[in-house]
Protein backbone atom coordinates (compact mmCIF):
# COMPACT_ATOMS: atom_id res chain seq x y z
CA UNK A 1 40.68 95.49 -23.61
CA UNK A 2 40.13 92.10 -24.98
CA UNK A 3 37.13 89.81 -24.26
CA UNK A 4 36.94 86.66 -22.67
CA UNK A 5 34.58 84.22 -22.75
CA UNK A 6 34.10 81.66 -19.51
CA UNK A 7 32.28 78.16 -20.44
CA UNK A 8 32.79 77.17 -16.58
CA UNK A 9 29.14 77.49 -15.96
CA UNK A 10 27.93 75.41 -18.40
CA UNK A 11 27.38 71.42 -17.40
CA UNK A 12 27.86 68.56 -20.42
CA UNK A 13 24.59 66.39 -21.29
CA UNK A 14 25.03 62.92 -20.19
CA UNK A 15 25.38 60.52 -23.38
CA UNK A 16 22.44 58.90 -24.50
CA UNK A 17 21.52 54.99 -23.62
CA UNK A 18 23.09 53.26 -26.63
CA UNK A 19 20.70 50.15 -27.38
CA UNK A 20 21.45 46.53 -25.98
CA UNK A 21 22.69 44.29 -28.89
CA UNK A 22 22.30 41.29 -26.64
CA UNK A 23 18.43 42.01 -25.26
CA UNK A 24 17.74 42.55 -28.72
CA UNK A 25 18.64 39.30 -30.00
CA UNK A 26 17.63 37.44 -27.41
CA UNK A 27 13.90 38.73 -28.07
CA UNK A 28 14.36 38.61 -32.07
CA UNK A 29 15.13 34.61 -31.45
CA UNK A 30 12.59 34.42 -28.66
CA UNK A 31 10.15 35.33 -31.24
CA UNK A 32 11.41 33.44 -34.20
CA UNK A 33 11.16 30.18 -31.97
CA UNK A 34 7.85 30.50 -30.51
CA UNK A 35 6.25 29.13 -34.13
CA UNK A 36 8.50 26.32 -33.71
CA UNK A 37 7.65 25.60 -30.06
CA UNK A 38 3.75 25.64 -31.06
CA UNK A 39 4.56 23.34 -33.86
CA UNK A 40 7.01 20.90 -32.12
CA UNK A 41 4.09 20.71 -29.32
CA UNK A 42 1.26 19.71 -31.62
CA UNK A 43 3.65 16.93 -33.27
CA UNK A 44 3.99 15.26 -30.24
CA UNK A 45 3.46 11.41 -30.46
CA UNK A 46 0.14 10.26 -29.18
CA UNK A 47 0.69 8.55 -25.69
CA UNK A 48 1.41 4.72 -26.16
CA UNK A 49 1.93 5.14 -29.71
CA UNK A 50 -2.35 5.62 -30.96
CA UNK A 51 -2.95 5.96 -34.12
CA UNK A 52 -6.86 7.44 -34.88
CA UNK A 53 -7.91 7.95 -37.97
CA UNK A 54 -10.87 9.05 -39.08
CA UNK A 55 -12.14 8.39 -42.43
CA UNK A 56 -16.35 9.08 -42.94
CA UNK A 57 -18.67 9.67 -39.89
CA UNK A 58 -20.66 7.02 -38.74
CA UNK A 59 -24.12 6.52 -39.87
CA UNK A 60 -25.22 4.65 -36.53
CA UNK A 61 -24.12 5.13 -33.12
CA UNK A 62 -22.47 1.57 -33.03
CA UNK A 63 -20.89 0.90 -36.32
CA UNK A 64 -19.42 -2.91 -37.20
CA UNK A 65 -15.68 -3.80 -35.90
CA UNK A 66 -12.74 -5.89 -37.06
CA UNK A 67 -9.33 -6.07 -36.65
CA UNK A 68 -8.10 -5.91 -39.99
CA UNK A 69 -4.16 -5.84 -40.28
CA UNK A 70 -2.30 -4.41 -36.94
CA UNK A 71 -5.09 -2.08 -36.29
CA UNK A 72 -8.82 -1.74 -35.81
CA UNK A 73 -11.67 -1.02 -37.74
CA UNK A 74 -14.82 0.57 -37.77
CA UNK A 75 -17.06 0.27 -40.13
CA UNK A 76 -20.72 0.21 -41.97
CA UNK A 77 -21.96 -3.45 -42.79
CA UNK A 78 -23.71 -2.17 -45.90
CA UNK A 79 -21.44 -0.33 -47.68
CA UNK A 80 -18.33 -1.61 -46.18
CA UNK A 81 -16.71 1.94 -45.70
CA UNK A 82 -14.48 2.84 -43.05
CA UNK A 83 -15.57 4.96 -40.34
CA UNK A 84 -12.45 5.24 -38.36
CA UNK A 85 -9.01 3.54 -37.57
CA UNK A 86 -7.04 2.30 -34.38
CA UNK A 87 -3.38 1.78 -34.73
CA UNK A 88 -0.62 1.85 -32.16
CA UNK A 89 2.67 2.66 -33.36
CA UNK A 90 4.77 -0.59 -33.48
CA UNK A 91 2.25 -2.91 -31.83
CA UNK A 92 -0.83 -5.25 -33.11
CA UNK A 93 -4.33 -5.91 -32.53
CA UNK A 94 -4.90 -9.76 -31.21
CA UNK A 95 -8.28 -9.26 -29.49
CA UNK A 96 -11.22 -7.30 -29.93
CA UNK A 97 -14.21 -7.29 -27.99
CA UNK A 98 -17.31 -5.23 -29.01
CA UNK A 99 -19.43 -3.51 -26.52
CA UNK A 100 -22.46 -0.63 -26.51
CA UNK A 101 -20.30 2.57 -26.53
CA UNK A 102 -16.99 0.62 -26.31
CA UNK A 103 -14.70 -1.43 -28.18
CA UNK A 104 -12.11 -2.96 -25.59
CA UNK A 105 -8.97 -4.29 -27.80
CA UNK A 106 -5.82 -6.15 -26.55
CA UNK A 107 -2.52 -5.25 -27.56
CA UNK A 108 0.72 -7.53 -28.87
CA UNK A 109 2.82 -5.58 -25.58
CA UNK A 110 -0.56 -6.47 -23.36
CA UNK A 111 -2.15 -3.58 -23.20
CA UNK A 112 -5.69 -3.29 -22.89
CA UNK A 113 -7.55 -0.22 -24.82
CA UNK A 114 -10.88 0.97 -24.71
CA UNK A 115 -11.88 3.42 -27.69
CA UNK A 116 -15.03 5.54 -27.82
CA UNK A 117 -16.81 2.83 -30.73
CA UNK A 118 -18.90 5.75 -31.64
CA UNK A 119 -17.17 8.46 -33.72
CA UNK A 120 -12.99 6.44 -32.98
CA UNK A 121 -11.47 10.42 -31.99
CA UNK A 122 -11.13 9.02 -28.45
CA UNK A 123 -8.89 6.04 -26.17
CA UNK A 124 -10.62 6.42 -22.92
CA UNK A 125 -8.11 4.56 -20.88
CA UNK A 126 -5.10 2.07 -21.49
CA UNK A 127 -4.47 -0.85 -18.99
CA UNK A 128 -0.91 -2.61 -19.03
CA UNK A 129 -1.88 -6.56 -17.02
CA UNK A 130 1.44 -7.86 -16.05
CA UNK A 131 3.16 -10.36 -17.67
CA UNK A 132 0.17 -10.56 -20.41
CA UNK A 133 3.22 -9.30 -23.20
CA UNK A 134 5.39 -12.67 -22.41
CA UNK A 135 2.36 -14.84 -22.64
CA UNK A 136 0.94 -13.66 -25.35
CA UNK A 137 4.54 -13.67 -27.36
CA UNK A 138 5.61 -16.75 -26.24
CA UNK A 139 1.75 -18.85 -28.26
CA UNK A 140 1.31 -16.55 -30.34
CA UNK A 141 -1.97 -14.75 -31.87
CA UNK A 142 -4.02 -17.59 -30.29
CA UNK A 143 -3.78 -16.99 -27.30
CA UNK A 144 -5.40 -13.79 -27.19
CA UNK A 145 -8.55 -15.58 -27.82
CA UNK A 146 -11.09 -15.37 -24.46
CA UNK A 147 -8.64 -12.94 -22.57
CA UNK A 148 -11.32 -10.50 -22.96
CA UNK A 149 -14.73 -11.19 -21.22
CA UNK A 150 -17.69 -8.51 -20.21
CA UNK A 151 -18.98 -9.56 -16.91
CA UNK A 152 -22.52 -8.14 -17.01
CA UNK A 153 -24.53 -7.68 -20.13
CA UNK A 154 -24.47 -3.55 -20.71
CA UNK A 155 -20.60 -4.14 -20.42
CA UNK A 156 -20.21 -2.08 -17.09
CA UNK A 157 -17.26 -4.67 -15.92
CA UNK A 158 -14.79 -6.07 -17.92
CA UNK A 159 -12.19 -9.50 -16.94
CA UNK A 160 -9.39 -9.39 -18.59
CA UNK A 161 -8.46 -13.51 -18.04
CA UNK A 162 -4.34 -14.86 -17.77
CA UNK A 163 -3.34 -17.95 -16.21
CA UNK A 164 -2.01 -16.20 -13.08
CA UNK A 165 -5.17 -14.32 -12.46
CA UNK A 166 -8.61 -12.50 -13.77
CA UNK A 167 -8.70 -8.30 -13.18
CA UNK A 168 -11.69 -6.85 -13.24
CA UNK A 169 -11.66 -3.56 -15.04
CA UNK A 170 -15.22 -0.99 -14.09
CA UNK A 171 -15.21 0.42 -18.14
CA UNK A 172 -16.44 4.04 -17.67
CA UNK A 173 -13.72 5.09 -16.40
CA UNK A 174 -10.83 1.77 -16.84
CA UNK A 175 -10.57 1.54 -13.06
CA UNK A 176 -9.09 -2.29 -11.26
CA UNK A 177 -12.37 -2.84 -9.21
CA UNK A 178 -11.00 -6.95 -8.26
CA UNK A 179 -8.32 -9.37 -8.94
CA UNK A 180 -8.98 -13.27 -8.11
CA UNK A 181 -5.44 -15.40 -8.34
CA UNK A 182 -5.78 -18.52 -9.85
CA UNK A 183 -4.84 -21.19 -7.36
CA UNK A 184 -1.55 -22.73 -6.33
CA UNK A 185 -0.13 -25.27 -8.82
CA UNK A 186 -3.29 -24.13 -10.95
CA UNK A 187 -3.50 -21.99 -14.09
CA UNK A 188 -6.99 -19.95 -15.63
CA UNK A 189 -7.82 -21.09 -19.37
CA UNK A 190 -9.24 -17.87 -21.11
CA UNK A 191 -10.26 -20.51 -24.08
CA UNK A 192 -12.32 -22.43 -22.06
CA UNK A 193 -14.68 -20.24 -20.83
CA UNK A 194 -19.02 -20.97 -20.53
CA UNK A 195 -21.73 -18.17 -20.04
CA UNK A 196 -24.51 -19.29 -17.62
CA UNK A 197 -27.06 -16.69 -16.82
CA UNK A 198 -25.57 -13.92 -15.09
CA UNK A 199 -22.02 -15.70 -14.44
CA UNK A 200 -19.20 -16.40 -16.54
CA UNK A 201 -17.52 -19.87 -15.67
CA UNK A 202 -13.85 -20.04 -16.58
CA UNK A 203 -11.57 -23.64 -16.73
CA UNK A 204 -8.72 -23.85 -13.95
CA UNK A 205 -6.75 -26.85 -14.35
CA UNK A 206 -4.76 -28.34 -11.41
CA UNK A 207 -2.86 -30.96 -13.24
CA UNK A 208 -3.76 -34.76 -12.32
CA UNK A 209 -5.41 -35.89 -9.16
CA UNK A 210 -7.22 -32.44 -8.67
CA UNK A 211 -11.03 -32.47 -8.22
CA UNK A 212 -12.90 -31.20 -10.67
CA UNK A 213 -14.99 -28.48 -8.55
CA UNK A 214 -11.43 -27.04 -8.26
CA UNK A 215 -10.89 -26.60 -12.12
CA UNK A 216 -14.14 -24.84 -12.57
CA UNK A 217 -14.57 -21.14 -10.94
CA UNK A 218 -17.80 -19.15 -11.57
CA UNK A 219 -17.26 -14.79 -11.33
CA UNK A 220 -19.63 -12.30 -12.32
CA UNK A 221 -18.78 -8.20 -12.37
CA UNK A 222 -18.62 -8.57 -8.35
CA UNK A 223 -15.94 -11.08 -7.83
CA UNK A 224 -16.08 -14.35 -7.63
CA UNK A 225 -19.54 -16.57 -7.24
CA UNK A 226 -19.31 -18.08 -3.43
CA UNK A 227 -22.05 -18.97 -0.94
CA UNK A 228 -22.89 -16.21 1.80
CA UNK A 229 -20.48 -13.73 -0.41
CA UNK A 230 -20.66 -9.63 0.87
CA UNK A 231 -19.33 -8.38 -2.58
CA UNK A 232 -18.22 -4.62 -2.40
CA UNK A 233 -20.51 -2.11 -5.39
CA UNK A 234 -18.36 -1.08 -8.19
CA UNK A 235 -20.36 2.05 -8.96
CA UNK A 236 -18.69 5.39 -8.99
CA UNK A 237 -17.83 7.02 -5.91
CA UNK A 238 -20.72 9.32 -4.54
CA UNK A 239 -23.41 7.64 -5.64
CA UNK A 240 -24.11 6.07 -2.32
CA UNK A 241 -22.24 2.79 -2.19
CA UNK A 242 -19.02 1.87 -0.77
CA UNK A 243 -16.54 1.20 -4.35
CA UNK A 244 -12.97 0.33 -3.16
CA UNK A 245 -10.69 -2.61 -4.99
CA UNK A 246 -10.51 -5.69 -3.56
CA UNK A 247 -9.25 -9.21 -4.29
CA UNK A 248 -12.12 -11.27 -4.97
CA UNK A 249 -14.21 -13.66 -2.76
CA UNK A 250 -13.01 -15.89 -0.03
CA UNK A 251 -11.79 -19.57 -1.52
């Protein structure tokens, strides 16, 4: 009698799950670029090109300013040491204008920058005025001079003057509160430019056979200075008053 042996009843084990090559890889690189993501992120360029720099902290909550080189300074009268830098990458200081809490500079490409005076870490706003960059290239480093005038004496308001026209820029926050236009055939003079109690007066000349009450304009941080004027606020919005832009005063 010989024995037999029947394997019909058993059933095979399925093979096991060999591991993805691919998935594997793709999550080894995944990881092995995340370092390089972080890193590529925090060596981003500062918008418009800033450069801050800070180099000892300030001893007073409005240290001294300059423009020394392309950039801006801050810095102790005393002892003459740097507090903190402005640069923009490619581009020059022409104006600076000093203010509680502020220091409003002007740009070689016309840009208009307002950096936190106190401590330099911050640009609270930037402000392109068109067609500022040809004017300013075609005269040269003069011509910067006046283009930046505080309407009101904390600094609230600030013009920025061209020949074409005078923006008015509310400085907490960078916003266009009013534009005037300078008149037909007529062109603003940021050089010529007179303080008289609470309004600034600023030189429009006409050419020949204009009258001189037309070459003279008087604005303060409302708009321009006419009689019977119903100037909109340029306070924040929800503080009560109507703020909205405009373009200044009746002529």
């Amino acid at each position: 009698m010989t024995a037999s042996t029947s394997f019909g009843s058993l059933t095979p084990r399925p093979p096991r799950p060999r591991p993805r090559p691919r998935l594997a890889l793709t999550l080894a690189a995944a990881a092995l670029a995340l370092p390089l993501v972080t890193a590529a992120h925090q060596a981003r360029p500062a918008p418009y090109g800033d450069r801050l720099t800070a180099h000892t902290p300030t001893a007073r909550p409005d240290p001294a300013l300059r423009i020394r080189g392309e950039a801006v300074e801050a810095y102790d009268r005393t002892s003459g040491l740097r507090h903190w830098t402005h640069a923009r990458a490619g581009r020059r200081a022409l104006a600076l204008r000093p203010a509680p809490g502020h220091a409003f500079v002007l740009w070689s490409d016309g840009l208009v920058t307002d950096t936190a005076r106190t401590d330099g870490r911050t640009v609270h706003w930037h402000r392109a005025v068109p067609g500022l960059s040809h004017w300013l290239a075609a005269g040269g480093q003069d011509r910067a001079a006046g283009v930046l005038q505080p309407l009101d004496p904390a600094a609230g308001m600030l013009a920025v003057v061209t020949p074409q026209r005078i923006a008015a820029y509310r400085t907490v926050d960078g916003d266009l509160r009013w534009v005037l236009p300078a008149e037909p055939g007529c062109a603003f003079d940021a050089r010529r430019t007179v303080r008289n109690g609470g309004a600034l007066l600023v030189a429009q000349p006409c050419g020949a056979g204009a009258s001189w009450t037309a070459e003279l304009i008087a604005v303060d941080d409302l708009g321009r200075i006419v009689p019977d004027r119903t100037p909109l606020g340029n306070a924040l919005p929800g503080d009560g008053t109507r703020a909205r832009k405009v373009v200044a005063g009746d002529r």
